[in-house]
Protein backbone atom coordinates (compact mmCIF):
# COMPACT_ATOMS: atom_id res chain seq x y z
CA UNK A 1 0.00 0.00 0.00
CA UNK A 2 1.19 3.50 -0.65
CA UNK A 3 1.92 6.68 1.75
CA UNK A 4 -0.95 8.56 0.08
CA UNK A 5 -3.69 5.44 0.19
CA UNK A 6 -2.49 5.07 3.96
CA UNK A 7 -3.03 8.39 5.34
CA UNK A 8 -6.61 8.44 2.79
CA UNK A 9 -7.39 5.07 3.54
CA UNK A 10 -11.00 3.93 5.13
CA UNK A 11 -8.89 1.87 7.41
CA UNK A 12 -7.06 5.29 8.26
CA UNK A 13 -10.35 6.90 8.87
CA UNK A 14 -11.69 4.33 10.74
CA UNK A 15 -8.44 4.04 13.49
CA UNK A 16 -8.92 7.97 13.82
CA UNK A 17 -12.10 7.47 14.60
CA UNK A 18 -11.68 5.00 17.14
CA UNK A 19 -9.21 7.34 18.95
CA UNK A 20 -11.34 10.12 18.74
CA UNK A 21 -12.50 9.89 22.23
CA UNK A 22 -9.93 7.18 24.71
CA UNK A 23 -11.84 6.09 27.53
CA UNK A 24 -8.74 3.59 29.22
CA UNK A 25 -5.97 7.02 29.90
CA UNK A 26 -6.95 9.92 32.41
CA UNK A 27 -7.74 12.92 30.31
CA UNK A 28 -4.82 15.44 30.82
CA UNK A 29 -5.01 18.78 32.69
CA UNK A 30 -3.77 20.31 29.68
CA UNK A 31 -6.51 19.13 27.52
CA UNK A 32 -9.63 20.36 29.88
CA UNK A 33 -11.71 22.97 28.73
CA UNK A 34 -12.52 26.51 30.68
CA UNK A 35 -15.43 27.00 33.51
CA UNK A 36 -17.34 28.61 30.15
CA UNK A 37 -16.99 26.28 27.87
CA UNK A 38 -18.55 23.95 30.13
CA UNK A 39 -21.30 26.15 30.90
CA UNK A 40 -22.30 25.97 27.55
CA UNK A 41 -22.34 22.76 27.06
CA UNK A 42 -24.22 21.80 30.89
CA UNK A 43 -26.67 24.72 29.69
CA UNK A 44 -27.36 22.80 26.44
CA UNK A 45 -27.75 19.31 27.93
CA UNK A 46 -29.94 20.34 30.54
CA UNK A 47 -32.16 23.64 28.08
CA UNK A 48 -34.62 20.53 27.31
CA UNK A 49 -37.96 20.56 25.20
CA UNK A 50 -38.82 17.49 27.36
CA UNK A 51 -38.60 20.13 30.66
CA UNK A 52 -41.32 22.22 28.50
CA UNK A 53 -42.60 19.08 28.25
CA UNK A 54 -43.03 18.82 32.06
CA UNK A 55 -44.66 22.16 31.68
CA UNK A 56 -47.07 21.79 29.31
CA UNK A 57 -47.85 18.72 31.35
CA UNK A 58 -47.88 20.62 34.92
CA UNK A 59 -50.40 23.09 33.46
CA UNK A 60 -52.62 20.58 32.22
CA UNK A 61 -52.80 19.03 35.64
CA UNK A 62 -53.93 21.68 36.92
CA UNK A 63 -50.89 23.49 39.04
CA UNK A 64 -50.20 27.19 39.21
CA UNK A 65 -47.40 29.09 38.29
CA UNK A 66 -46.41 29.82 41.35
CA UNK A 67 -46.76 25.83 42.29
CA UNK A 68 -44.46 25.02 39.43
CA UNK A 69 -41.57 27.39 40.35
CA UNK A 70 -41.27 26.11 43.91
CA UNK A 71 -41.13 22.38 42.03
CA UNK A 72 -38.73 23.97 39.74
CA UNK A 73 -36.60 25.33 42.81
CA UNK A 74 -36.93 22.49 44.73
CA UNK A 75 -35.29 20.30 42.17
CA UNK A 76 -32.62 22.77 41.08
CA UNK A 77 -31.38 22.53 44.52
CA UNK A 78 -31.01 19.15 44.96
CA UNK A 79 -29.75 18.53 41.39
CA UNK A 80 -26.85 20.98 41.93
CA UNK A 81 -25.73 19.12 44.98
CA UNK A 82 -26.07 16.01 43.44
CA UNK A 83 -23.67 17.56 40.63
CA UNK A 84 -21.45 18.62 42.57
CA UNK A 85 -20.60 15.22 43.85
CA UNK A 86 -21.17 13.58 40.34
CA UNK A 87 -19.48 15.95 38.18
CA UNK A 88 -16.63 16.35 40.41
CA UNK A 89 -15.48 13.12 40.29
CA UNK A 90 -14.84 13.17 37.05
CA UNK A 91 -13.03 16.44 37.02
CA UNK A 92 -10.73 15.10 40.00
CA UNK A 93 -10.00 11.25 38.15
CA UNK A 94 -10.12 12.48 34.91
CA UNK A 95 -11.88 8.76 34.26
CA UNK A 96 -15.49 8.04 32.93
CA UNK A 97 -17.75 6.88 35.00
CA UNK A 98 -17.85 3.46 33.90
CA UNK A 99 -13.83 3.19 33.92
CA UNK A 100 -13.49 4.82 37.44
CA UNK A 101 -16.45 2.20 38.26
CA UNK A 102 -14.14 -0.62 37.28
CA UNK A 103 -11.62 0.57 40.04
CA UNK A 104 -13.56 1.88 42.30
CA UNK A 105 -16.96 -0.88 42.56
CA UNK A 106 -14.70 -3.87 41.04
CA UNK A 107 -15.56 -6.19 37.88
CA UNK A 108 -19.38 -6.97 39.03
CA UNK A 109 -19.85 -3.28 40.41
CA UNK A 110 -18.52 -2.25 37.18
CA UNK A 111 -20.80 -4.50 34.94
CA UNK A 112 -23.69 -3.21 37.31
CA UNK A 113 -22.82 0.50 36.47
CA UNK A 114 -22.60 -0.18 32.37
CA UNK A 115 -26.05 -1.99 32.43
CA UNK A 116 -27.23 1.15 34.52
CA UNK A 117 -25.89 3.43 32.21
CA UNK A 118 -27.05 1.28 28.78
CA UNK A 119 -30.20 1.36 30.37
CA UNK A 120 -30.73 4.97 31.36
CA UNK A 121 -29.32 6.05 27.93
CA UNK A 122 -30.93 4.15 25.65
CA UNK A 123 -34.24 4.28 27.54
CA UNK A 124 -33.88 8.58 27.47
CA UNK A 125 -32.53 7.75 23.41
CA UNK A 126 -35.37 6.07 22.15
CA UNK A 127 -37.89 8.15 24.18
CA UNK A 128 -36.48 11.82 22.79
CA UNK A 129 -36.25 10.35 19.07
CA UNK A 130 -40.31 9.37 19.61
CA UNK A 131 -40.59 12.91 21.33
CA UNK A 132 -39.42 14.59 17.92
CA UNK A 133 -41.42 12.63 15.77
CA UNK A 134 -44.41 13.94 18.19
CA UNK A 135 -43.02 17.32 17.42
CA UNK A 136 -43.46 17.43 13.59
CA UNK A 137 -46.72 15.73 14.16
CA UNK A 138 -47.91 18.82 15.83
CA UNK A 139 -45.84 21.33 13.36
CA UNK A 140 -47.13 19.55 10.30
CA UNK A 141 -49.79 16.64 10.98
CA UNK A 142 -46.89 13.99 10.02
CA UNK A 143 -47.66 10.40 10.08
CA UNK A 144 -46.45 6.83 10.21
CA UNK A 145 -44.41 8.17 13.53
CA UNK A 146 -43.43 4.70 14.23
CA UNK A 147 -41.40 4.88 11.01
CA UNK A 148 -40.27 8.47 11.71
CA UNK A 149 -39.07 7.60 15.42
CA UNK A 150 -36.63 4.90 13.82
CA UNK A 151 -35.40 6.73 11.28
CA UNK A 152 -34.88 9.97 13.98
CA UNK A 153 -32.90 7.41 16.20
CA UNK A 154 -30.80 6.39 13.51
CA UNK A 155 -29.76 9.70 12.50
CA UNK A 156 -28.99 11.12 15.50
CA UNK A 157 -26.02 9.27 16.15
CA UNK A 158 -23.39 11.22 13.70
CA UNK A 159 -22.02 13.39 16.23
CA UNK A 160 -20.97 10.03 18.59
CA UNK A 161 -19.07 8.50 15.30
CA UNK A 162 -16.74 11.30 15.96
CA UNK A 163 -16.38 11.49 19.42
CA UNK A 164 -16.67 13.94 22.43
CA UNK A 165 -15.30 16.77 20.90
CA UNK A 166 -17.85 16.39 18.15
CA UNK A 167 -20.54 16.45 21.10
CA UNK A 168 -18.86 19.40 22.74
CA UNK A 169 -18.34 21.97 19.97
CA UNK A 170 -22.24 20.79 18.41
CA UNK A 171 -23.79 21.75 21.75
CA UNK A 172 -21.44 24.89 22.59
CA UNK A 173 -21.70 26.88 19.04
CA UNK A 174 -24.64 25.47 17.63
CA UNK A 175 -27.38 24.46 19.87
CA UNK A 176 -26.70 26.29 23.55
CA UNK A 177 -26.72 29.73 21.85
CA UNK A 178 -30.43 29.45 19.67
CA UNK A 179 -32.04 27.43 22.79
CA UNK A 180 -30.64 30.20 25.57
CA UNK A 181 -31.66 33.38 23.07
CA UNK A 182 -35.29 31.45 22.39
CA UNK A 183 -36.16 30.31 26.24
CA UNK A 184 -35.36 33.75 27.49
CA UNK A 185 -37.75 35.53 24.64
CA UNK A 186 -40.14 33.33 25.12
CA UNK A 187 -40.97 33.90 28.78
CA UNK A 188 -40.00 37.67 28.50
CA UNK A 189 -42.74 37.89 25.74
CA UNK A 190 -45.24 35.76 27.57
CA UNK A 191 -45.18 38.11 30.85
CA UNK A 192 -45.27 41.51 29.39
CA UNK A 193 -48.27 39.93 27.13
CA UNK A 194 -51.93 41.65 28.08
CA UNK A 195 -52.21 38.16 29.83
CA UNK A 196 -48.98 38.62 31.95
CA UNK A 197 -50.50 39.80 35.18
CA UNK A 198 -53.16 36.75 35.44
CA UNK A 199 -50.06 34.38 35.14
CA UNK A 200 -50.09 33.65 38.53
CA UNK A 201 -54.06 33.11 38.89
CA UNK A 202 -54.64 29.48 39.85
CA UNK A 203 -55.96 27.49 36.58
CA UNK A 204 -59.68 26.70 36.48
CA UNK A 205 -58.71 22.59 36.23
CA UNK A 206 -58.68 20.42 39.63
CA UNK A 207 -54.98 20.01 40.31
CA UNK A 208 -53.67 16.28 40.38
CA UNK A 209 -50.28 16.50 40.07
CA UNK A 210 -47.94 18.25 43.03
CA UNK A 211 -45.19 20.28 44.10
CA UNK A 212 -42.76 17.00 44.90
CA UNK A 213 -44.19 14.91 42.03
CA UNK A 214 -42.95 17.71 39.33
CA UNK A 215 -39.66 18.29 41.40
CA UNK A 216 -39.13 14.19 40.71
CA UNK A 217 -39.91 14.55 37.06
CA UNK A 218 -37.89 17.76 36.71
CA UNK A 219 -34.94 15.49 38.68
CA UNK A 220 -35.26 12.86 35.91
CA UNK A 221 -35.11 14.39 33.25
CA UNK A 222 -32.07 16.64 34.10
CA UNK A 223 -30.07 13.48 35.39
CA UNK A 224 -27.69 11.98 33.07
CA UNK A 225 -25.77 9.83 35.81
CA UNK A 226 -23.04 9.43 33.71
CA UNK A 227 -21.22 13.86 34.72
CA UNK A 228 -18.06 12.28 35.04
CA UNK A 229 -18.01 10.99 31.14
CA UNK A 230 -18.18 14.87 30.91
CA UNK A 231 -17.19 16.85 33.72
CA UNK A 232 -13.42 14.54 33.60
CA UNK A 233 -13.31 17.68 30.49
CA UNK A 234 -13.13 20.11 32.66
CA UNK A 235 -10.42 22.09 34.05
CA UNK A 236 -10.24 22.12 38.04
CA UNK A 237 -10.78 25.29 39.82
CA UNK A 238 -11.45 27.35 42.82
CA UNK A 239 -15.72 26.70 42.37
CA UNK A 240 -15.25 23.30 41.81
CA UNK A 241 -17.71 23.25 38.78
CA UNK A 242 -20.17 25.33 40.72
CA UNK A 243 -20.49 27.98 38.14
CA UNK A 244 -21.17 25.85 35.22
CA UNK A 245 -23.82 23.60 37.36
CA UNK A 246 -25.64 26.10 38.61
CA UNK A 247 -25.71 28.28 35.49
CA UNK A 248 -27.09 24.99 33.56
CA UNK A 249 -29.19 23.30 36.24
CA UNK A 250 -30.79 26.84 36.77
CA UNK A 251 -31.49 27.94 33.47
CA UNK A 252 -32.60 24.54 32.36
CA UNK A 253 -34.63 24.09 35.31
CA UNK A 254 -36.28 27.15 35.81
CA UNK A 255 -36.16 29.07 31.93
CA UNK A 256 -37.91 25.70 30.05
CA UNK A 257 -40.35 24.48 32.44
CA UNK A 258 -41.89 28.01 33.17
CA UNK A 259 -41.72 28.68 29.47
CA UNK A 260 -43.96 25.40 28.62
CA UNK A 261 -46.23 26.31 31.23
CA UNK A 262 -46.64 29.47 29.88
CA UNK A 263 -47.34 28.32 26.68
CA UNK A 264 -50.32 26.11 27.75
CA UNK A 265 -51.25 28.78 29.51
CA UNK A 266 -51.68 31.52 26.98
CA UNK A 267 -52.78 29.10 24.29
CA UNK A 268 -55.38 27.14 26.32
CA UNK A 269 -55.03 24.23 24.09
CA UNK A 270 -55.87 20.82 25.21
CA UNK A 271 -53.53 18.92 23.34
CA UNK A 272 -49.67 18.97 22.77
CA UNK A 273 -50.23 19.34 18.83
CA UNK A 274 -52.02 22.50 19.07
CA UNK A 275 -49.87 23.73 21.95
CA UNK A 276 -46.99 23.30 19.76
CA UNK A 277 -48.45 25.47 17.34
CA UNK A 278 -48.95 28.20 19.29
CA UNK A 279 -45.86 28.06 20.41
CA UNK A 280 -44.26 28.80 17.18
CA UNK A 281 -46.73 31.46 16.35
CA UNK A 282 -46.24 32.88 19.50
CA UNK A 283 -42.25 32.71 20.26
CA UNK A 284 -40.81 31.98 16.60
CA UNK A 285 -42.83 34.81 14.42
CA UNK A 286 -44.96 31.86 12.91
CA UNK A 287 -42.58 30.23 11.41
CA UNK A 288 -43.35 26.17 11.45
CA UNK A 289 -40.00 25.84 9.50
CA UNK A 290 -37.95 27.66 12.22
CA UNK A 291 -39.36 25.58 15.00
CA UNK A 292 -38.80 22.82 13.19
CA UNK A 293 -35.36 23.36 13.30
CA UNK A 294 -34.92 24.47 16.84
CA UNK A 295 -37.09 21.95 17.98
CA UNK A 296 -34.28 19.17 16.14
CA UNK A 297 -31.16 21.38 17.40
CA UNK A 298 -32.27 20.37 20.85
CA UNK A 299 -33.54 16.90 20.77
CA UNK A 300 -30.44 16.13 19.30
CA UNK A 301 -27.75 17.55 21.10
CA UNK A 302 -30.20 15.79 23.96
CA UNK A 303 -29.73 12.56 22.32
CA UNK A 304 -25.82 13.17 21.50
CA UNK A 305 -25.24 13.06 25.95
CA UNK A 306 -27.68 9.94 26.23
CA UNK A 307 -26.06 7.84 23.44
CA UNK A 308 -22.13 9.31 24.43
CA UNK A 309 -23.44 7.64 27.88
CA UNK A 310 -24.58 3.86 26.62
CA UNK A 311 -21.14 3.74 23.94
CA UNK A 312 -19.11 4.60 27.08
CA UNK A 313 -20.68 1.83 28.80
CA UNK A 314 -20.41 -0.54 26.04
CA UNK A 315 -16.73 0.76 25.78
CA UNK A 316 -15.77 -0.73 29.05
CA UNK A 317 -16.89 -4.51 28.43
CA UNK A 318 -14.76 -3.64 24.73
CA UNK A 319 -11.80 -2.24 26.78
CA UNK A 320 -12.10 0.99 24.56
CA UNK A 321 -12.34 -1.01 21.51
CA UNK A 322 -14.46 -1.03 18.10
CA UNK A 323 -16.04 2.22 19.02
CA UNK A 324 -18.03 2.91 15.82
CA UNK A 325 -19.24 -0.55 15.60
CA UNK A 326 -20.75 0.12 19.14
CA UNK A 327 -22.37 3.46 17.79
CA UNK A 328 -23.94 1.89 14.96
CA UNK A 329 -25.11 -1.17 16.75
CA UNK A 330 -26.49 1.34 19.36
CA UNK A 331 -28.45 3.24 16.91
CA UNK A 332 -30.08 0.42 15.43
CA UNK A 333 -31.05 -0.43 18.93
CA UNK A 334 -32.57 3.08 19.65
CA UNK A 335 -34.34 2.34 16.20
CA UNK A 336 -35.91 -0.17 18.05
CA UNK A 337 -36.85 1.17 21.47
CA UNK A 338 -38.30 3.96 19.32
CA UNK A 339 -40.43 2.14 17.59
CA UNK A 340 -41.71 0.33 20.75
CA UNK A 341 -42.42 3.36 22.39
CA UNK A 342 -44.94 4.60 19.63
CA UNK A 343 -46.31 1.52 19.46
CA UNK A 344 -47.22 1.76 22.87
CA UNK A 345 -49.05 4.58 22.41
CA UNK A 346 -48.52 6.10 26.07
CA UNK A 347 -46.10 9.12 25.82
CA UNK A 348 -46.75 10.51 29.23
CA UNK A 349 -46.20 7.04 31.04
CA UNK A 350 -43.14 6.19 28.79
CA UNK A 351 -42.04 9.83 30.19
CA UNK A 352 -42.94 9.20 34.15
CA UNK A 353 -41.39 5.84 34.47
CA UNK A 354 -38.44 6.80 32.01
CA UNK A 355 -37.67 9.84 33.97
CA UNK A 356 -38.14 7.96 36.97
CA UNK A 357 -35.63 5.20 36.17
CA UNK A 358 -32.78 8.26 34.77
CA UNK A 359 -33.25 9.73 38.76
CA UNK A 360 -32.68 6.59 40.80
CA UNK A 361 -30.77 3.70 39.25
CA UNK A 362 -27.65 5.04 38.16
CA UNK A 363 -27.58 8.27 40.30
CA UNK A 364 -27.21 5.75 43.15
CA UNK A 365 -23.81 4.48 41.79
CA UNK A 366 -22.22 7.68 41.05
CA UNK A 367 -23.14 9.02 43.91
CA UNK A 368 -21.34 5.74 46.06
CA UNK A 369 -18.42 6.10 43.65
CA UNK A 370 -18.21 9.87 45.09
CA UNK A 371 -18.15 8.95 48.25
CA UNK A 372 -15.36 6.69 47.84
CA UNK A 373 -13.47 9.40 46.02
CA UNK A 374 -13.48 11.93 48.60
CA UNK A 375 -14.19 9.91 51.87
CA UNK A 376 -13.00 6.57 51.39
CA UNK A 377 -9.20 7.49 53.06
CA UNK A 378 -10.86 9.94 55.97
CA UNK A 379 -13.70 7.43 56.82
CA UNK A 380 -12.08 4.27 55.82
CA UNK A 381 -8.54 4.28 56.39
CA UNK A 382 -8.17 2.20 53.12
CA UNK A 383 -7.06 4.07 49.99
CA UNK A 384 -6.72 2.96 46.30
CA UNK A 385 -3.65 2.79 43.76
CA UNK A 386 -3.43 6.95 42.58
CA UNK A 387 -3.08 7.81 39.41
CA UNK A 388 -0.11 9.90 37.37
CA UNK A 389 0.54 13.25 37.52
CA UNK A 390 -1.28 13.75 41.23
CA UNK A 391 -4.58 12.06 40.34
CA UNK A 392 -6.16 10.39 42.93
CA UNK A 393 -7.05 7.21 41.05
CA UNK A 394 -5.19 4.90 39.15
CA UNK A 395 -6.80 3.59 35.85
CA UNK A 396 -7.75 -0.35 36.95
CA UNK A 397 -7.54 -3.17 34.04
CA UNK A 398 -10.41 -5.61 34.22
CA UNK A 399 -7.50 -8.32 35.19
CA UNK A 400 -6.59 -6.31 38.34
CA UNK A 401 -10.12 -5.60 39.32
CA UNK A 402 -11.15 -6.53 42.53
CA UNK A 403 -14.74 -8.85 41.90
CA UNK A 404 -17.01 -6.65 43.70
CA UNK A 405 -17.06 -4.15 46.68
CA UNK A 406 -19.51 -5.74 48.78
CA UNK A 407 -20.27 -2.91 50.03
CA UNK A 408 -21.08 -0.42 47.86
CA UNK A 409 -23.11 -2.98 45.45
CA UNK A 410 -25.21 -3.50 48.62
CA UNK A 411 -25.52 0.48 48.89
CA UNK A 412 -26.58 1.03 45.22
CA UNK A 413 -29.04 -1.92 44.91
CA UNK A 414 -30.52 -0.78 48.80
CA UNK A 415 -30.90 2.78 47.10
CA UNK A 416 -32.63 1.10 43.55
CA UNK A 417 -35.07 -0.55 45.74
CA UNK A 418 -36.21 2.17 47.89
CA UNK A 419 -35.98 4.69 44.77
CA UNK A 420 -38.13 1.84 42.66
CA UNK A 421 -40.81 1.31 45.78
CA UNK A 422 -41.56 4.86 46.38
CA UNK A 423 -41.08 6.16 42.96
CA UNK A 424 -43.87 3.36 41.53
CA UNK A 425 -41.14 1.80 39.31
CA UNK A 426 -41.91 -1.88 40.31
CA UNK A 427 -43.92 -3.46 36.90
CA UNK A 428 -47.05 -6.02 38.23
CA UNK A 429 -47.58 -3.72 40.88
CA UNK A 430 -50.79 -1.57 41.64
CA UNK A 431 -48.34 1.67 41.79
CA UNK A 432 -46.59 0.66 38.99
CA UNK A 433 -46.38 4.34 36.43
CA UNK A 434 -48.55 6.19 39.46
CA UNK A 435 -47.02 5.91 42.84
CA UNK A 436 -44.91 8.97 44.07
CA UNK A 437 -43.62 8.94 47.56
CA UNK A 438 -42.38 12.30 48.39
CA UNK A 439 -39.10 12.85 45.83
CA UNK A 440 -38.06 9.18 45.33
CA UNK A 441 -34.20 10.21 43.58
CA UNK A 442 -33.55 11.97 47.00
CA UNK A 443 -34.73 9.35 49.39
CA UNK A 444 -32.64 6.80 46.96
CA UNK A 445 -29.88 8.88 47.00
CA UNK A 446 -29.83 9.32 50.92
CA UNK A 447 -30.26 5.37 51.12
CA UNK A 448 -27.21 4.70 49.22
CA UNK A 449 -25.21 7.37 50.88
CA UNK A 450 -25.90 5.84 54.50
CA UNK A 451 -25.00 3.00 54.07
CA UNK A 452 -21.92 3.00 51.93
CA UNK A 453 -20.83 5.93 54.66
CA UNK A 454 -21.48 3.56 57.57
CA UNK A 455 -19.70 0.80 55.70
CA UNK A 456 -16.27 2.54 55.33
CA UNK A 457 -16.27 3.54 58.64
CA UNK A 458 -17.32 -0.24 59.64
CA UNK A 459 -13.60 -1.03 58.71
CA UNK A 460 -11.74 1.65 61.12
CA UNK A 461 -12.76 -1.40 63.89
CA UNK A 462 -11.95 -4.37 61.27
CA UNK A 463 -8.30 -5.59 62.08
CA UNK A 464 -8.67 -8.28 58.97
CA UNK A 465 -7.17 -6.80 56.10
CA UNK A 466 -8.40 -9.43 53.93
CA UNK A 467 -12.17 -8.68 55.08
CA UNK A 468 -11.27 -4.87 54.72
CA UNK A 469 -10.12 -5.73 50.99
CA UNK A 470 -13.24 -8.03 50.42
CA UNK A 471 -15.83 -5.45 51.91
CA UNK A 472 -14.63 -2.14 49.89
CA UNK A 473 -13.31 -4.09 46.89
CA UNK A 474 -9.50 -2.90 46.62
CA UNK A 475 -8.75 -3.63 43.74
CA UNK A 476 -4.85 -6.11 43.39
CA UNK A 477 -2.44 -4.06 41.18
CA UNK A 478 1.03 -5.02 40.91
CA UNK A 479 4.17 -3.21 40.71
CA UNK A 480 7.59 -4.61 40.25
CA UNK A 481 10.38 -3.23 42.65
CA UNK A 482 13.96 -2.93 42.51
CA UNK A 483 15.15 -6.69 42.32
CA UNK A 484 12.04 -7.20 39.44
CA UNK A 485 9.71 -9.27 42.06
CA UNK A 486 6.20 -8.55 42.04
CA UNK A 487 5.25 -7.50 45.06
CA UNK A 488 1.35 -6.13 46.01
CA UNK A 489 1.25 -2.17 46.71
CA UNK A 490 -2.12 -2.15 48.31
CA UNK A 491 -1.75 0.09 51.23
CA UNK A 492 -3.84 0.80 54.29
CA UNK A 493 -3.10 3.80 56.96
């Protein structure tokens, strides 16, 4: 083969693609992007037709305005201190989540967080492409959705062939910018309307749906699980990520929500279709085509973060491996979890137990793996291999993987359950797509986080260092030292 046909070569292509976006090597410092950059992109993940959705929905249940901001505010809060744990962890490793996982929750911890993550990101995939499709329905009366759903899911995974970057710079220059400009006109408009001052009047519906309930579906569909995939991007400082959290969790959870209340509000349509129309008359000068297109921009820099999470996931059982393969093979499955969904002809419920699943199951294990980040040596006593360069964690192969930390598996799947009880995620149940028990994520969350907390201080009275290795899953990694003998570096203060 010639110089030229190797550097043009599809086999060229293909190996640049694969590298596009290493998941097994610790991102270096000098390759993190600034506070703002990651603004823009949090702002754009989290700047969501599906939390207009949540409006639209809110208003039709019958809440107020004034109900709806305190749900709003309510699950801001607790999302940016869930962030601040999740994101951070990535940020301090450098690692993905499902890599650190791997180190940090051994091999069956580790397979437990990729299923979570395949799960919550294809489940969120396939549900957004349907979501679209129900979008250009309204716009212009389009049919065979079932069809259209597939074909959305397919398309929507160019950006992942090329990596994170490709994410990144799609969200920062192309979709944050429209979707920031739009949500802020549109609730501007809609308040210094002649209708503005009744905003706040209670609607003439019975209310069945409240204050906590819309704080849990606000949590769900903001979660992502996966922040360190993304955050491990950003460059460390002072705020630690506070300024690009809050900035997205507060102007996607506050601008988008209010803005599709507003909208079923002023148009005091029954349906989605004909809210959607208004909506374009009303914030996009009547242009169906323009909508169109914003409407697309953000579903699919939406579905660009819930794919990037399932290929990472399928990345760590490939050891980094085959990466466009797993695209493509994940697309075709989002073709068909699409299509399922329309079939099933239940939008709203696909949305409750969707959203409900995205703020429990894999929450739970990021938020253990934080724990063990930042409290595991101060609680514990125990500490894992570090990484280069000052990082506090060492990238763990599968071979010196510990098989499970007892402990934290027994946190997550303790947190699951009480999340899955009390958020009515059980299926053959009578609660099953109904039940809400105060704000399920947070009561999962808390479950999780007392009892992987009590665990690692459990082992300050354990003298066994084989029980303290089997209970918190430190993982074996071998060094050589001077004389070339292996020798095991597994330390405990």
């Amino acid at each position: 083969m010639s110089a030229d046909q190797s550097e043009h070569g599809p086999g060229e292509f293909l190996e640049l693609l694969e590298s596009s976006d290493p998941l097994e090597t610790i991102v270096p410092l000098g390759n993190r992007d600034s506070p703002f950059k990651m603004s823009l992109l949090w702002v754009t993940f989290q700047a969501s037709v599906s939390s207009m959705y949540i409006g639209y929905l809110a208003r039709s249940a019958g809440m107020s305005l004034t109900s709806i901001l305190w749900a709003c505010l309510i699950a801001a809060t607790a999302m940016v201190g869930y962030g601040m744990l999740a994101a951070n962890v990535g940020t301090e490793t450098g690692q993905p989540h499902s890599i650190l996982a791997r180190g940090i929750l051994g091999k069956s911890g580790s397979a437990l967080a990729s299923a979570l993550l395949i799960v919550t990101g294809m489940g969120w995939y396939g549900f957004q492409a349907v979501f679209l499709s129900l979008v250009f329905n309204g716009l212009f009366g389009l049919t065979h959705l079932e069809l259209f759903s597939g074909l959305f899911a397919l398309a929507m995974i160019a950006n992942n062939l090329l990596g994170f970057r490709s994410v990144s710079a799609y969200a920062r220059f192309v979709a944050a910018p429209i979707l920031l400009a739009w949500g802020i006109y549109t609730i501007i408009k809609a308040f210094a309307s002649t209708s503005g001052p009744h905003l706040f009047t209670a609607p003439h519906v019975t209310a069945t749906q409240g204050i906590l309930f819309t704080a849990e579906f606000l949590i769900g569909v903001a979660m992502f699980g996966n922040e360190p995939d993304i955050f491990r991007y950003a460059r460390s400082d002072r705020g630690h990520n506070v300024i690009s959290l809050t900035f997205g969790y507060g102007l996607g959870m506050l601008v988008f929500p209010v803005a599709g209340y507003l909208m079923a509000e002023l148009s005091g349509a029954t349906t989605l279709g004909a809210t959607l129309h208004y909506f374009t008359q009303f914030s996009l000068f009547g242009l169906t085509a323009l909508a169109a297109v914003v409407f697309t921009i953000n579903l699919v820099a939406l579905n660009d973060a819930n794919l990037y999470e399932a290929v990472n996931a399928v990345q760590n059982f490939l050891r980094g491996r085959r990466r466009v393969e797993t695209v493509i093979l994940l697309g075709i499955l989002g073709l068909g979890i699409a299509v399922f969904m329309e079939r099933s002809n239940s939008v709203q419920n696909n949305f409750f137990i969707v959203a409900g699943i995205c703020a429990i199951f894999l929450p739970s294990t990021t938020i253990v793996m934080a724990l063990d980040v930042f409290l595991l040596e101060k609680l514990s006593g125990c500490i894992r291999p570090a990484g280069e360069d000052g990082m506090p964690r060492a990238v763990i192969s599968w071979e010196n993987a510990s098989a499970g930390n007892i402990a934290g598996i027994l946190a997550i799947l303790a947190g699951v359950v009480v999340g899955a009880i009390t958020g009515g995620l059980v299926p053959g149940t009578p609660g099953f797509g109904k039940t809400n028990v105060g704000i399920p994520a947070v009561e999962a969350w808390l479950t999780a986080s007392f009892i992987y907390i009590g665990s690692m201080l459990s082992t300050r009275i354990i003298k066994s260092t084989k029980i303290k290795e089997t209970l918190l899953g430190l993982p074996r990694v071998l060094s050589e030292n001077i004389d070339g003998e292996a020798m095991d570096d597994r330390e405990f203060a």
